[in-house]
N, C-alpha and C. Protein backbone atom coordinates (compact mmCIF):
# COMPACT_ATOMS: atom_id res chain seq x y z
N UNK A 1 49.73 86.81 -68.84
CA UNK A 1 49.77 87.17 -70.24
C UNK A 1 49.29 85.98 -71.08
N UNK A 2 48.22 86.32 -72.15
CA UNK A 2 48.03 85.17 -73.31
C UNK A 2 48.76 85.20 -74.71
N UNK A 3 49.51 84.29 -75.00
CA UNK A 3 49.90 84.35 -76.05
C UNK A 3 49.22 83.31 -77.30
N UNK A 4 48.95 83.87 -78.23
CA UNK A 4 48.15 82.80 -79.08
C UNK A 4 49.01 82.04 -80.05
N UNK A 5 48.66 80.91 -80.76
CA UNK A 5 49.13 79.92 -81.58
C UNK A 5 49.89 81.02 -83.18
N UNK A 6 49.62 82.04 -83.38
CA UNK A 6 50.81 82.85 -84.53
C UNK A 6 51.41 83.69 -83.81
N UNK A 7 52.20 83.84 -82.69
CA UNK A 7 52.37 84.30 -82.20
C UNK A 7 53.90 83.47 -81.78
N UNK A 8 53.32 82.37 -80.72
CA UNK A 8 54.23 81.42 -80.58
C UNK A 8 54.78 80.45 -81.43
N UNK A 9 54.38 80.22 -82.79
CA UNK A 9 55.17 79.62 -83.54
C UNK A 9 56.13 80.71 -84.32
N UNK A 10 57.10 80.38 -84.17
CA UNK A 10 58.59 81.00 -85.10
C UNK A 10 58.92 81.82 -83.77
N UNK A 11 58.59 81.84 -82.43
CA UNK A 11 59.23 82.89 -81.45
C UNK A 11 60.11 82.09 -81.20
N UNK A 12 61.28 83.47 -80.89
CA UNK A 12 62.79 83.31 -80.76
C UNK A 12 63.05 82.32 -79.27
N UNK A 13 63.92 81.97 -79.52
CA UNK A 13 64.27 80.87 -78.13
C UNK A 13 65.64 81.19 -77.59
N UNK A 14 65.95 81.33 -76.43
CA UNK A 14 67.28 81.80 -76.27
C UNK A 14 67.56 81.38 -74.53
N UNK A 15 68.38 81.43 -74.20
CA UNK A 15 69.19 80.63 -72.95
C UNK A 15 69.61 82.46 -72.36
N UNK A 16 69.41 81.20 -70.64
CA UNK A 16 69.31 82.84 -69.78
C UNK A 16 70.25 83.42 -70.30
N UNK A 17 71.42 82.91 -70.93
CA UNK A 17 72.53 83.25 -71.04
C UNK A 17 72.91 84.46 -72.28
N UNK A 18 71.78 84.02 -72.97
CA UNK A 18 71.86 84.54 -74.45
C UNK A 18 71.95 84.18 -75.68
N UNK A 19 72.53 83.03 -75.10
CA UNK A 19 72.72 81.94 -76.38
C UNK A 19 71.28 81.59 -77.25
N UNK A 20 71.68 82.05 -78.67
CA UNK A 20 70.48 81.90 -79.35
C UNK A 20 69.87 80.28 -79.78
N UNK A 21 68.74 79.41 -79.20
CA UNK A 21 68.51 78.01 -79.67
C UNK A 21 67.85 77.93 -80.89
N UNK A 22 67.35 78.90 -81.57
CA UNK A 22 66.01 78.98 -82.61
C UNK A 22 64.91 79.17 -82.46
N UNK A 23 63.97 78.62 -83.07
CA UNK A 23 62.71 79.31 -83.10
C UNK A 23 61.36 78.26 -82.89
N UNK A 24 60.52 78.68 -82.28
CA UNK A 24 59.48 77.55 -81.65
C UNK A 24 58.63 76.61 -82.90
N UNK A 25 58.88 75.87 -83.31
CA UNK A 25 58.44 75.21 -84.60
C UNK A 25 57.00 74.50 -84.02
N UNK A 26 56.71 73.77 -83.10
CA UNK A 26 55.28 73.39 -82.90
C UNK A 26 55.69 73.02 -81.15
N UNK A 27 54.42 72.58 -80.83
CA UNK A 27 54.69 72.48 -79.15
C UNK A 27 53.43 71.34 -78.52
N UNK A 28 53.57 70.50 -78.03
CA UNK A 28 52.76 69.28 -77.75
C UNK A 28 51.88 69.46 -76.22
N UNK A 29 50.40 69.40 -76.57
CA UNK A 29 49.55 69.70 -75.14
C UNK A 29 48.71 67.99 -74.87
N UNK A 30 49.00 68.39 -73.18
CA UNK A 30 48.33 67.41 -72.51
C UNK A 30 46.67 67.75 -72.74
N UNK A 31 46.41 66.96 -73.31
CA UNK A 31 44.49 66.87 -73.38
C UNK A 31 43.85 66.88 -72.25
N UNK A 32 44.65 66.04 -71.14
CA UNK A 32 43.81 66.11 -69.64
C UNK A 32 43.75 67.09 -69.20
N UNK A 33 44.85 67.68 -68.95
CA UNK A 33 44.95 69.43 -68.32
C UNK A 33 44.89 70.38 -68.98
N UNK A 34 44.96 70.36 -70.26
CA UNK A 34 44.72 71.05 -71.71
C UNK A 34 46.44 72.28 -71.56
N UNK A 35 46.98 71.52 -71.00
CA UNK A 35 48.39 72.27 -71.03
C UNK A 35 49.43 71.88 -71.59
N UNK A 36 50.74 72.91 -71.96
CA UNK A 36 51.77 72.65 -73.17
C UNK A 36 52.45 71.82 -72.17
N UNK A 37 53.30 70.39 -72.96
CA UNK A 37 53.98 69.85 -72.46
C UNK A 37 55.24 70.31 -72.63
N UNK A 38 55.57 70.83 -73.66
CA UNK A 38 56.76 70.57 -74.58
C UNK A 38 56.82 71.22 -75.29
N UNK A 39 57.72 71.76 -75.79
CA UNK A 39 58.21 73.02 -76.97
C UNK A 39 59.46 72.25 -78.33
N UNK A 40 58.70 72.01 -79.40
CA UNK A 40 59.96 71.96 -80.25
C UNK A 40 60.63 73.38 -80.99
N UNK A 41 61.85 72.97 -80.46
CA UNK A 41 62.82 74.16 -81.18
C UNK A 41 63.31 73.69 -82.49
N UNK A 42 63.25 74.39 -83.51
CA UNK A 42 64.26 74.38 -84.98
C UNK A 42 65.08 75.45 -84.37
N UNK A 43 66.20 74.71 -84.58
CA UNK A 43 67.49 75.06 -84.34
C UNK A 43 67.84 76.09 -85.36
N UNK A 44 68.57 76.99 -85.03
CA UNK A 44 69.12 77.58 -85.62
C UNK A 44 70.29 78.62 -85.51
N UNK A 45 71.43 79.09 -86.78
CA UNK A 45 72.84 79.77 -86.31
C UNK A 45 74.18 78.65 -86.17
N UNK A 46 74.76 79.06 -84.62
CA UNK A 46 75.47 78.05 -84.29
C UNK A 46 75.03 76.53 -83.62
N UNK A 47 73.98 77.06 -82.78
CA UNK A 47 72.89 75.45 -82.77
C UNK A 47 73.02 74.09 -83.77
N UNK A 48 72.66 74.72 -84.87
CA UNK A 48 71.85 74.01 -86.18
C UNK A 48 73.51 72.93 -86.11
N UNK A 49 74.61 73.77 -86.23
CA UNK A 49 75.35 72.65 -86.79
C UNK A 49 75.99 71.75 -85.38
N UNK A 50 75.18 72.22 -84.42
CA UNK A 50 75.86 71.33 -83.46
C UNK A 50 74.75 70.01 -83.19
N UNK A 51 73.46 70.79 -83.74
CA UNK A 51 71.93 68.65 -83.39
C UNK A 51 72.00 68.62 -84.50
N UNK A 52 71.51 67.66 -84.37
CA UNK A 52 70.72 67.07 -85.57
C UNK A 52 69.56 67.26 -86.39
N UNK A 53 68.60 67.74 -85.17
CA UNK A 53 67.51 67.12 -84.75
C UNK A 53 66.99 68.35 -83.99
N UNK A 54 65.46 68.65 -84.06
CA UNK A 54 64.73 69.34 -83.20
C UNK A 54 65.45 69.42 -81.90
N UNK A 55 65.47 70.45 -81.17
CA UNK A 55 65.19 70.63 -79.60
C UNK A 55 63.33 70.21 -78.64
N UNK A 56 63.85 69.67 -78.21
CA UNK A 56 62.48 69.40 -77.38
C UNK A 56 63.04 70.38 -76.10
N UNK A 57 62.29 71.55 -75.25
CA UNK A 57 61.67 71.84 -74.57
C UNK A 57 60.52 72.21 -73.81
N UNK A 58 61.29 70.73 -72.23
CA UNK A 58 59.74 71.01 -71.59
C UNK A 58 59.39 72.44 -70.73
N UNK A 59 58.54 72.24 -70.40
CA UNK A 59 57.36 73.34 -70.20
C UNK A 59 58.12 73.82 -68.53
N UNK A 60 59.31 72.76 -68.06
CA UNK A 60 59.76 73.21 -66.91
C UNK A 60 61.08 74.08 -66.62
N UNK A 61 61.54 74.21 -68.20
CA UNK A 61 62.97 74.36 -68.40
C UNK A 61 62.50 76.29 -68.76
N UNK A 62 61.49 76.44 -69.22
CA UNK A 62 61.27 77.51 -69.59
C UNK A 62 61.21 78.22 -68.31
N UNK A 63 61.80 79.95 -68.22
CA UNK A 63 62.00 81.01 -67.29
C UNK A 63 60.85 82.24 -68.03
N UNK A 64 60.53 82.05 -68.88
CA UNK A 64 59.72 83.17 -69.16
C UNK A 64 59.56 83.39 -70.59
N UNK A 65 57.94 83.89 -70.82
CA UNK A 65 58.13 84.04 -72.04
C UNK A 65 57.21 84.88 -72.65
N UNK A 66 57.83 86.06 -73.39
CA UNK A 66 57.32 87.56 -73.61
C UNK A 66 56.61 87.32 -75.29
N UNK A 67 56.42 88.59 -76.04
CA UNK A 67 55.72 88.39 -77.01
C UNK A 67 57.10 88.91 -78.26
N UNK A 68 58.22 88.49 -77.60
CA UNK A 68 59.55 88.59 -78.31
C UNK A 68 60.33 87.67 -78.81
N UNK A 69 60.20 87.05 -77.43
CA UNK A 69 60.98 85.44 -77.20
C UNK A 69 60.91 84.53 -75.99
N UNK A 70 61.13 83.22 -76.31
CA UNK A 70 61.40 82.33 -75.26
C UNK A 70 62.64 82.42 -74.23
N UNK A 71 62.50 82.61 -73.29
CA UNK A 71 64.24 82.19 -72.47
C UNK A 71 63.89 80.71 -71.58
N UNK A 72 64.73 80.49 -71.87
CA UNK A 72 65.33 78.97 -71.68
C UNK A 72 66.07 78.50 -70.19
N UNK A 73 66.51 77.55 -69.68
CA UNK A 73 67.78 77.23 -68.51
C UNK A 73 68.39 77.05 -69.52
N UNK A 74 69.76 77.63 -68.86
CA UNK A 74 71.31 77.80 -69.64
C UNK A 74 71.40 75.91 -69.44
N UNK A 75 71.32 75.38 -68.06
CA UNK A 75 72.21 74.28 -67.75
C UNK A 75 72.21 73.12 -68.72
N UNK A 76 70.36 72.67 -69.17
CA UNK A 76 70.27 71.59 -69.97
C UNK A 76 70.73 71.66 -71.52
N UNK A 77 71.22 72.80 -71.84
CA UNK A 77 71.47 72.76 -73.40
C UNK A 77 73.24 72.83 -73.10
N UNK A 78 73.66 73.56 -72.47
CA UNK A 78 74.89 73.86 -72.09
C UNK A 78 75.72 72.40 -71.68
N UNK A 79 74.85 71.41 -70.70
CA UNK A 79 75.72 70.04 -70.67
C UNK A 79 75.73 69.36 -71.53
N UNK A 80 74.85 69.39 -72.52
CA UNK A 80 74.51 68.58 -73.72
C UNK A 80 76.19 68.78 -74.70
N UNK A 81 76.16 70.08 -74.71
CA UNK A 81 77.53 70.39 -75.43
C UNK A 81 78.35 70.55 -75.16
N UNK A 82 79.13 70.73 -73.74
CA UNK A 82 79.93 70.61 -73.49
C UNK A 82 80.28 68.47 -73.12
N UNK A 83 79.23 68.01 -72.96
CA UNK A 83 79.55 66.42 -73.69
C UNK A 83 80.17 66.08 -74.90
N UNK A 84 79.29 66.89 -76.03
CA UNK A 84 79.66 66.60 -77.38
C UNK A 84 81.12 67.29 -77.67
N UNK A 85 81.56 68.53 -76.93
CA UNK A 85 82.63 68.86 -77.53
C UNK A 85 83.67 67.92 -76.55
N UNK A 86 83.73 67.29 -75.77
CA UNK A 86 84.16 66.82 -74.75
C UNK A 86 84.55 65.21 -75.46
N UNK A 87 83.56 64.86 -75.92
CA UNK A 87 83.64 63.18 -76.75
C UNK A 87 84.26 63.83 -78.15
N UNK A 88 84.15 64.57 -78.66
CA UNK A 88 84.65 65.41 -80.27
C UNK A 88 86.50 65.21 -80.20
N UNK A 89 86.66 65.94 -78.61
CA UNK A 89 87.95 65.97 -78.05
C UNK A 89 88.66 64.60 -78.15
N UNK A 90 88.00 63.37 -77.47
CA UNK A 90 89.06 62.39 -76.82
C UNK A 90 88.81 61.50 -78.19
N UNK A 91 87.68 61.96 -78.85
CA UNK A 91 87.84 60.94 -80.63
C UNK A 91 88.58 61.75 -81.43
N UNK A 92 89.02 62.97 -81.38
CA UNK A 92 90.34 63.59 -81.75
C UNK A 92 91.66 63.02 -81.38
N UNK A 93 91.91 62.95 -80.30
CA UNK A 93 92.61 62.65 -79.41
C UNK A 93 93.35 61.29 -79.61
N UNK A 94 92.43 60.53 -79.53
CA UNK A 94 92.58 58.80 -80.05
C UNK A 94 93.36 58.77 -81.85
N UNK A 95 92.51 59.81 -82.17
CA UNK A 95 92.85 59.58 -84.00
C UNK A 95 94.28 59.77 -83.73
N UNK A 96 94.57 60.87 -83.40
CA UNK A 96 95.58 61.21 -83.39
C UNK A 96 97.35 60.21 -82.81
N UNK A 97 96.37 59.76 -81.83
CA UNK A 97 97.31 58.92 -80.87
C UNK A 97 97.80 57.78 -81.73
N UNK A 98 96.88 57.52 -82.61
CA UNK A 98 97.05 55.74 -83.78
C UNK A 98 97.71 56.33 -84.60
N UNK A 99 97.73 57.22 -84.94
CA UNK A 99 98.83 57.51 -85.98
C UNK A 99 100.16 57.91 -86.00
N UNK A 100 100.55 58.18 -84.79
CA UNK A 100 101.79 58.30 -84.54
C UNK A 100 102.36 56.70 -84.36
């Protein structure tokens, strides 16, 4: 399947899982092989308030991609946050502990 450049910008991005990441904002090609390296995601939903910052996905993480949406691996976005809620926890945790 070819998908062209209005097509793939603003397509939906989403994890095998379902989890919605946002939407394909621009995507970076190797000149030598004339192939996509990389996909930036704008975040968006519950995403947005968990980065900062663009999603970068590479071109290896992707499972498929229709003229609907992107699907994603669950694993690399999924450890990312279960870190952050994980460090969120024990700097909770600590606050809490100094004040008693």
């Amino acid at each position: 399947m070819k998908i062209n450049n209005e097509k793939l910008i603003n397509l939906a991005v989403e994890t095998q899982s379902g989890d919605v990441l946002g939407k394909v904002e621009n995507y970076n090609v190797d000149v030598d092989t004339q192939s996509i390296l990389e996909y930036n995601i704008k975040p968006s939903g519950l995403v947005k308030g968990l980065v900062a910052q663009d999603l970068i996905i590479s071109r290896g993480q992707v499972i498929e991609i229709t003229d609907k949406k992107m699907i994603v691996e669950d694993l690399s976005f999924k450890n990312k946050n279960k870190a952050k809620q994980k460090n969120k926890q024990e700097a909770t945790q600590g606050v809490i502990m100094k004040e008693r």
